[in-house]
C-alpha atoms as a PDB file:
ATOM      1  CA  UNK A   1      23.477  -6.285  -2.760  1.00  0.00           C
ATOM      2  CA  UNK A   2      21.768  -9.088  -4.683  1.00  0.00           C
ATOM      3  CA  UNK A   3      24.645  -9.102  -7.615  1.00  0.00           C
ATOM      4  CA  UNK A   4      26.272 -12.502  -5.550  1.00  0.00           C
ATOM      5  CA  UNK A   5      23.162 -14.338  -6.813  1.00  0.00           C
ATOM      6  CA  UNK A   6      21.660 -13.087  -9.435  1.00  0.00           C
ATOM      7  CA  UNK A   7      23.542 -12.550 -12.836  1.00  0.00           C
ATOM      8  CA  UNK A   8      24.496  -8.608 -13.679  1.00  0.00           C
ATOM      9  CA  UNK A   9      23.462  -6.819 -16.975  1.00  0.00           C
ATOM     10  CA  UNK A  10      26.033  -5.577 -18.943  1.00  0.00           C
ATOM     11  CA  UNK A  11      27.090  -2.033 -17.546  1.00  0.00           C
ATOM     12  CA  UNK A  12      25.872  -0.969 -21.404  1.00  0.00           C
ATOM     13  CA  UNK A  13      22.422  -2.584 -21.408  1.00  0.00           C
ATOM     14  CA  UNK A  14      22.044  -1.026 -17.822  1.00  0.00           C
ATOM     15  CA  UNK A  15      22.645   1.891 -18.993  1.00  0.00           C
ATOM     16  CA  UNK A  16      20.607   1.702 -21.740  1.00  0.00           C
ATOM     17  CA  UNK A  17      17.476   1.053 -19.892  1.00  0.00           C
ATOM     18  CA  UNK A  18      17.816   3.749 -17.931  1.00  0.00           C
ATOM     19  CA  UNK A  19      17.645   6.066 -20.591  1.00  0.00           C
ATOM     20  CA  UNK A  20      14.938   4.470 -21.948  1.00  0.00           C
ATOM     21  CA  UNK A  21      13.169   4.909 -18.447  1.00  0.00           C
ATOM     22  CA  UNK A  22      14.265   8.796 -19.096  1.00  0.00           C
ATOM     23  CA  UNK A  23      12.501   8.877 -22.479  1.00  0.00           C
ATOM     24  CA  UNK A  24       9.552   7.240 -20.870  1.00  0.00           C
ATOM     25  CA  UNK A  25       9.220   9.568 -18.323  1.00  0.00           C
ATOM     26  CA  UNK A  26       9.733  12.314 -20.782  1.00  0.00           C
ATOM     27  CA  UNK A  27       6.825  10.971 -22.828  1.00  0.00           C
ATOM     28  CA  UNK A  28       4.706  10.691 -19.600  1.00  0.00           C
ATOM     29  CA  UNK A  29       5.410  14.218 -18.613  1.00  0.00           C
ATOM     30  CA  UNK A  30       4.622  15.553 -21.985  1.00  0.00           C
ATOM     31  CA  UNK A  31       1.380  13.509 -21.852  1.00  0.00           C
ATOM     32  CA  UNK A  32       0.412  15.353 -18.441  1.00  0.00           C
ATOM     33  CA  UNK A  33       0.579  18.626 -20.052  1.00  0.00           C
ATOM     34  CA  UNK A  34      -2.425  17.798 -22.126  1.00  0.00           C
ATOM     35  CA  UNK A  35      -4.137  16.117 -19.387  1.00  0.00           C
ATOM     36  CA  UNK A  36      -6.098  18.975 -17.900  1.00  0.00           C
ATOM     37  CA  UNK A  37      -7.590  19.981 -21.531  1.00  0.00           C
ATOM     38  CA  UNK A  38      -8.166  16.251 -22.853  1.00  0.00           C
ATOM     39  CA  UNK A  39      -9.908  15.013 -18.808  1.00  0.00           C
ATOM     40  CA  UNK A  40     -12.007  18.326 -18.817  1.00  0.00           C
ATOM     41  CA  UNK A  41     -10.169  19.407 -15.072  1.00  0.00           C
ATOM     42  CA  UNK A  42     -12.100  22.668 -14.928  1.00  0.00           C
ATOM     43  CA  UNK A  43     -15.363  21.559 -15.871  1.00  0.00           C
ATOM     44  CA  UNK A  44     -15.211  17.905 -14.162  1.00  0.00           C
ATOM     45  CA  UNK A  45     -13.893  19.985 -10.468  1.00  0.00           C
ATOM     46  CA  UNK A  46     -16.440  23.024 -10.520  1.00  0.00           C
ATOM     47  CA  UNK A  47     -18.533  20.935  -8.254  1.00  0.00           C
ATOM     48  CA  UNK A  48     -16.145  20.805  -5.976  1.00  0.00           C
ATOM     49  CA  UNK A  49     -15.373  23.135  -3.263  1.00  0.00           C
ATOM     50  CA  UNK A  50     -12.496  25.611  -4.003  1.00  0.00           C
ATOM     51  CA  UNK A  51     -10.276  24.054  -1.171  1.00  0.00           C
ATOM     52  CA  UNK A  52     -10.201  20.553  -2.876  1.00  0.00           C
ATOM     53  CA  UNK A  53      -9.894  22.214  -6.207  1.00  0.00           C
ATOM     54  CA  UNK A  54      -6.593  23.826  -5.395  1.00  0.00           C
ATOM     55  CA  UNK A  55      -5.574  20.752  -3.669  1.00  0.00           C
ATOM     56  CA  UNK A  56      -5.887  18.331  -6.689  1.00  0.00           C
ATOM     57  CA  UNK A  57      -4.431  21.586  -9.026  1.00  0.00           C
ATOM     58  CA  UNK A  58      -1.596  21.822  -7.107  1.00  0.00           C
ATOM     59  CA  UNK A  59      -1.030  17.818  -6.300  1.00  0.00           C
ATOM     60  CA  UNK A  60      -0.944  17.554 -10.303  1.00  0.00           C
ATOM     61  CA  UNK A  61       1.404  20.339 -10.320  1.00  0.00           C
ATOM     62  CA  UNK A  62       4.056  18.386  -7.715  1.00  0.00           C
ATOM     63  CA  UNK A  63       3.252  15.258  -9.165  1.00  0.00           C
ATOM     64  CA  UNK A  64       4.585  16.464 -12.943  1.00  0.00           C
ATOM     65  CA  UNK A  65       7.172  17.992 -11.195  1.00  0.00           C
ATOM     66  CA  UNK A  66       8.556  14.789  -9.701  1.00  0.00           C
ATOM     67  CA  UNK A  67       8.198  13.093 -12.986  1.00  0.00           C
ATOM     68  CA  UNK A  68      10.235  15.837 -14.205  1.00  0.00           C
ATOM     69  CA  UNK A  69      12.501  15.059 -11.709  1.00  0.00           C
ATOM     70  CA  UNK A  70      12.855  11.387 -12.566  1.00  0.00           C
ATOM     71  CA  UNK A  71      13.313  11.839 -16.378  1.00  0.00           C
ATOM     72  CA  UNK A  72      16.183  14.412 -15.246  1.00  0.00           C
ATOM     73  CA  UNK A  73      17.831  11.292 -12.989  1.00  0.00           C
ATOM     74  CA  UNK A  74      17.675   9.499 -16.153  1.00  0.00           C
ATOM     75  CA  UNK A  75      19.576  11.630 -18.743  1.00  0.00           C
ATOM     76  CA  UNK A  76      21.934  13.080 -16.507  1.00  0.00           C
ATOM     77  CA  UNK A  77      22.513  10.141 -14.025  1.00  0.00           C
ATOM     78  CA  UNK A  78      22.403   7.396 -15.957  1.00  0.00           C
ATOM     79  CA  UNK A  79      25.834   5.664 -14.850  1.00  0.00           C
ATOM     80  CA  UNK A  80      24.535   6.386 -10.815  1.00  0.00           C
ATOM     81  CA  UNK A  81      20.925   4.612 -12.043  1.00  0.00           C
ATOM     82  CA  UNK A  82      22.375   1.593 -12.744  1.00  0.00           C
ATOM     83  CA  UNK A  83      22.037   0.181  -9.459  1.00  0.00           C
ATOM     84  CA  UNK A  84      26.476  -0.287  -8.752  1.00  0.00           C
ATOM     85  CA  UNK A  85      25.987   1.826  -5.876  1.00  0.00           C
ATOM     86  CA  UNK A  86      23.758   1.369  -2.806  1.00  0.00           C
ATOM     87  CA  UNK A  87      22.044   4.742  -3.342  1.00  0.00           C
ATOM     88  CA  UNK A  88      21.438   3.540  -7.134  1.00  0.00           C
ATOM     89  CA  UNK A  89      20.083   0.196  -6.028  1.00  0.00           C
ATOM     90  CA  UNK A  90      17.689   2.161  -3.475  1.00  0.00           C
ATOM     91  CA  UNK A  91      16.822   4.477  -6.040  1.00  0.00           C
ATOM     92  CA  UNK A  92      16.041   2.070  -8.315  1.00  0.00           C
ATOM     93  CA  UNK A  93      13.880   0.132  -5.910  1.00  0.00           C
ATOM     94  CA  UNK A  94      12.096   2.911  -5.188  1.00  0.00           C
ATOM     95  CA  UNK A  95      11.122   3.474  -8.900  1.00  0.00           C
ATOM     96  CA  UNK A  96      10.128  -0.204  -9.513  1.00  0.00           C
ATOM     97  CA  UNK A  97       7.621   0.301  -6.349  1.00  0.00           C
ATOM     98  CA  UNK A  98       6.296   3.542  -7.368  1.00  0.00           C
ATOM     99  CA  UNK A  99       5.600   2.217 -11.484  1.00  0.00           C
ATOM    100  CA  UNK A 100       4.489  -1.388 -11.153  1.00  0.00           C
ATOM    101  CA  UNK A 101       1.895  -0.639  -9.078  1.00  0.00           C
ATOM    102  CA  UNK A 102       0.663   2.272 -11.253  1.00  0.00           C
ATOM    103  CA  UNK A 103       0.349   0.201 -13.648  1.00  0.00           C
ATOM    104  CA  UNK A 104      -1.648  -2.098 -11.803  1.00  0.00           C
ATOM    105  CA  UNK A 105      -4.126   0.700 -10.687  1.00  0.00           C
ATOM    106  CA  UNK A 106      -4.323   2.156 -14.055  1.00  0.00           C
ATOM    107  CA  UNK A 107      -5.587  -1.097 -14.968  1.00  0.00           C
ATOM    108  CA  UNK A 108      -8.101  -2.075 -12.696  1.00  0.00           C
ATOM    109  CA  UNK A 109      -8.720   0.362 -10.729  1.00  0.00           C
ATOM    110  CA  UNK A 110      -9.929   3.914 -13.321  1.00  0.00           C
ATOM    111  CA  UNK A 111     -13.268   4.213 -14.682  1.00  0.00           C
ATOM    112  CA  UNK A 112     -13.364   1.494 -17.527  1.00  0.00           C
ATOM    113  CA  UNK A 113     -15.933   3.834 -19.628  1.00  0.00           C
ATOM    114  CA  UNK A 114     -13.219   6.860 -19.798  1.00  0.00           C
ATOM    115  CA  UNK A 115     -10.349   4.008 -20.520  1.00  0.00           C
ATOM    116  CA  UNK A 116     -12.711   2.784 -23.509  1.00  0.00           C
ATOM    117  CA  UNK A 117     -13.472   5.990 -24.638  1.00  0.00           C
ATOM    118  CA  UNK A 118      -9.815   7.032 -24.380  1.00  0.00           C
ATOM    119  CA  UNK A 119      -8.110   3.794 -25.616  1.00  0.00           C
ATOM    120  CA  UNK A 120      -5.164   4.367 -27.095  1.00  0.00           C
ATOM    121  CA  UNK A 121      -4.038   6.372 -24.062  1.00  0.00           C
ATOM    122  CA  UNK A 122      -4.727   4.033 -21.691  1.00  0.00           C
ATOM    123  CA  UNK A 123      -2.639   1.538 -23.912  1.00  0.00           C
ATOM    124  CA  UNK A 124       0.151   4.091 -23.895  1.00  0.00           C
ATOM    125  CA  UNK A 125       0.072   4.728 -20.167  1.00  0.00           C
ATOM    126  CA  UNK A 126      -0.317   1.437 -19.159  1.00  0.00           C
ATOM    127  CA  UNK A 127       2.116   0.125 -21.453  1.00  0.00           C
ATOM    128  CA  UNK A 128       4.640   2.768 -19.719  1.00  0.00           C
ATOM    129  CA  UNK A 129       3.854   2.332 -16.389  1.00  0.00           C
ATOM    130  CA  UNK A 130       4.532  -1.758 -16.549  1.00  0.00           C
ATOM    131  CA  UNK A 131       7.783  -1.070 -18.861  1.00  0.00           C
ATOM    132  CA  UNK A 132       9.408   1.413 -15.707  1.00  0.00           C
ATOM    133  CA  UNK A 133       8.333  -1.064 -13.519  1.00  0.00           C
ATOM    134  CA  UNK A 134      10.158  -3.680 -15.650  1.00  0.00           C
ATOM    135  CA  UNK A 135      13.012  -1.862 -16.211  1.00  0.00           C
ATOM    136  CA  UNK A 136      13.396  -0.572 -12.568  1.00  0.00           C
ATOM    137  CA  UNK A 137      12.474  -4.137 -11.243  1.00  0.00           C
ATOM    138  CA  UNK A 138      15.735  -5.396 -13.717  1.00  0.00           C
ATOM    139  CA  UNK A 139      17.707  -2.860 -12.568  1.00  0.00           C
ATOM    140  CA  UNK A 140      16.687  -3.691  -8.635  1.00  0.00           C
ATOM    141  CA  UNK A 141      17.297  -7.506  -8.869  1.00  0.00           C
ATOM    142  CA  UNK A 142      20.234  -7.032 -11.127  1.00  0.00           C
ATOM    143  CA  UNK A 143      22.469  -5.337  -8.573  1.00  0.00           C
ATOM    144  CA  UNK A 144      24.268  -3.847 -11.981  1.00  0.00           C
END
């Protein structure tokens, strides 16, 4: 582990950003509910052929469910999160590469015209996707 070189968080503020992560997540989830109504889904895919429609459906479907899964890991695995054990510190790493670069894409890489008209979500997602990239990246070089 990298805790022989780099300084540890206190077991405490560990802890405490992993249930911040949690309540992040939660947020994020929550957000994806109203995602389909607020993006237009049904309207935006009719174009599309029925195959890729149930594709994308049922990749958004497995997608909340993962972030489901994550805010779960959070609340009820908070102590594990904190990166003391090597599945923890994996864990962790994993999370810190799957946000920081989300938050990256969300902000160069989606349509800047729906970000404008849509600002204040795409301050709010951004915003969370850098923080659990923070937090997780802390956590990761930590070695808590």
């Amino acid at each position: 582990m990298l805790s022989e070189t780099l300084p540890l968080l206190h077991p405490a503020a560990a802890k405490s950003l992993v249930l911040a992560a949690g309540c992040i997540h939660f947020c994020i989830v929550v957000a994806n509910l109203f995602a389909p109504a607020k993006l237009r889904y049904r309207e935006e895919l009719g174009p599309v052929t029925p195959i890729i429609r149930q594709i994308f459906f049922v990749h958004s479907a497995y997608i909340v469910l993962v972030l489901v899964g994550f805010t779960l890991l959070c609340f009820f695995f908070p102590d594990e999160l904190t990166g003391r054990t090597r599945l923890g510190h994996a864990l962790c790493g994993f999370l810190a590469f799957f946000w920081m670069p989300r938050g990256f894409l969300q902000t160069f890489y989606y349509d800047t015209r729906i970000k404008r008209a849509n600002r204040g979500f795409n301050v709010l997602f951004t915003t969370a996707f850098f923080s659990l990239g923070l937090i997780f990246t802390t956590l990761t070089l930590s070695g808590s």
